[in-house]
Protein backbone atom coordinates (compact mmCIF):
# COMPACT_ATOMS: atom_id res chain seq x y z
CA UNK A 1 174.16 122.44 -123.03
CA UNK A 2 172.94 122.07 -126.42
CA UNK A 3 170.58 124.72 -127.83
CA UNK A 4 170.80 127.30 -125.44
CA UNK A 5 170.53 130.76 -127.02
CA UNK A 6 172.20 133.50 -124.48
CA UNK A 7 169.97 136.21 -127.03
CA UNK A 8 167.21 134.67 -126.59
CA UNK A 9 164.98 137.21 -124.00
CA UNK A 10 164.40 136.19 -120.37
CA UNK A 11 162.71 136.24 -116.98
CA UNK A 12 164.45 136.19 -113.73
CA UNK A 13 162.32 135.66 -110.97
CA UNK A 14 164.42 136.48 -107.41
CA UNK A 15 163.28 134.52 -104.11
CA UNK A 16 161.98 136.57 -101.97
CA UNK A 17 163.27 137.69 -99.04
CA UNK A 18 161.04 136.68 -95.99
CA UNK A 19 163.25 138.24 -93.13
CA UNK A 20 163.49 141.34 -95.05
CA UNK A 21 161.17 143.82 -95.44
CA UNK A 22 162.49 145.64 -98.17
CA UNK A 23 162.02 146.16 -101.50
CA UNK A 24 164.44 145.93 -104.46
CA UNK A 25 165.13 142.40 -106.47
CA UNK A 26 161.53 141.12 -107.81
CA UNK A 27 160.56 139.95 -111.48
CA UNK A 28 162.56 141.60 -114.04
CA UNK A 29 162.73 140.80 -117.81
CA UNK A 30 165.73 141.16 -120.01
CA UNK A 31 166.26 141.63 -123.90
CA UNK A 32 168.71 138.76 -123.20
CA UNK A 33 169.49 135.52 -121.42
CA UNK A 34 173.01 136.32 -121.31
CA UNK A 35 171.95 140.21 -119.55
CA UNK A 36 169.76 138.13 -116.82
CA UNK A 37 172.54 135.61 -115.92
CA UNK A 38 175.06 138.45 -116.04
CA UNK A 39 172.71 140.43 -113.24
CA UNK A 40 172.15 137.15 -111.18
CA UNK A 41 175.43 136.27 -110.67
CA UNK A 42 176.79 140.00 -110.22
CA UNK A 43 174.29 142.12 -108.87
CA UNK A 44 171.40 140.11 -106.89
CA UNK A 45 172.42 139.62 -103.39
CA UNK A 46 173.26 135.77 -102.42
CA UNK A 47 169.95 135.42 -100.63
CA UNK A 48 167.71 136.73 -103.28
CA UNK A 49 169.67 134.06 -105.46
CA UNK A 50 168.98 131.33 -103.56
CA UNK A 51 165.99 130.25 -104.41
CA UNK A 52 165.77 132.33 -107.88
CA UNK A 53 164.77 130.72 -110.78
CA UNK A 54 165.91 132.03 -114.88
CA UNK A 55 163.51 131.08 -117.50
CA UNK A 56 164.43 130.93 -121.31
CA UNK A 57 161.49 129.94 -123.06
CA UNK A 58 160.07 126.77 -121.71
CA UNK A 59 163.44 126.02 -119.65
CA UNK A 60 163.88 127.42 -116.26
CA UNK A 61 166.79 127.56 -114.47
CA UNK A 62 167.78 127.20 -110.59
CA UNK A 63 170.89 129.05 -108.89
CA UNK A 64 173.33 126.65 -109.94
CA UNK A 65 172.03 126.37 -113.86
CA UNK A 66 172.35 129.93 -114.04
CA UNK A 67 176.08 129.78 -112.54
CA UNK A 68 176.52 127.00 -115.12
CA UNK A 69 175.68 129.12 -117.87
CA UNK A 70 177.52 132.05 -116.25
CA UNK A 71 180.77 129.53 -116.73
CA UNK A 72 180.36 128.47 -119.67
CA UNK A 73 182.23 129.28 -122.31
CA UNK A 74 179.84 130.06 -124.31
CA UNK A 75 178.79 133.16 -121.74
CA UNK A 76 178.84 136.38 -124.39
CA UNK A 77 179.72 138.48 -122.09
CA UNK A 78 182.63 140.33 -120.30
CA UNK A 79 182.76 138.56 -116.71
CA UNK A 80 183.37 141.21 -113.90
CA UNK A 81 186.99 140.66 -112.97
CA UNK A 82 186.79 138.39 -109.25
CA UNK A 83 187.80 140.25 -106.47
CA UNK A 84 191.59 140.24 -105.28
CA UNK A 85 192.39 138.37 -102.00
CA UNK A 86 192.16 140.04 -99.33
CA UNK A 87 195.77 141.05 -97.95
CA UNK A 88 197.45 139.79 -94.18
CA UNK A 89 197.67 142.07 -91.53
CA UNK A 90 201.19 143.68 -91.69
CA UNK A 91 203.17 142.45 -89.00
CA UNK A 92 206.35 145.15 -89.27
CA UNK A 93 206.06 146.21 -86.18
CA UNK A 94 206.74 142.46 -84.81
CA UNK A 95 209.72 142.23 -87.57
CA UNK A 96 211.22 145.38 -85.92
CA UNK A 97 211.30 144.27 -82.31
């Protein structure tokens, strides 16, 4: 991934929502690519990222180039930590019969 700037500014452009009549995720502009992928991947609902599109310049990119640049090494930011696994049922009441 040669020559890709993560300060350079960009555009994220959500999919819209046809099922949905609400508003929320549309056009936004950030100061930096690395700001845009960071609010893709974290904050825009799954369906409004399917189908989104980043563009840097004259490069756009589709749900899984912005995850790509999101795990990257490169990727100047702090990653929000992944959720922890979600924990079995407790079964001591069966242990204590």
């Amino acid at each position: 991934m040669a020559a890709f700037s993560y300060k350079t500014s960009a555009e994220l452009f959500p999919a819209a929502i046809r099922k949905k009549k609400r508003a929320g995720f549309a056009y936004r502009r950030f100061d930096t690519a690395a700001e845009a992928v960071r609010f893709a991947i974290e904050e825009l609902p799954a369906d409004s990222l399917n189908g989104a599109y980043l563009q840097v310049e004259e490069a756009r990119f589709d749900q899984n180039g912005i995850r790509t640049l999101y795990d990257s090494a490169e990727f100047p930011l702090a990653r929000r930590a992944p959720e922890p696994p979600a924990e079995p049922a407790s079964s001591d009441k069966a242990d204590a019969a």
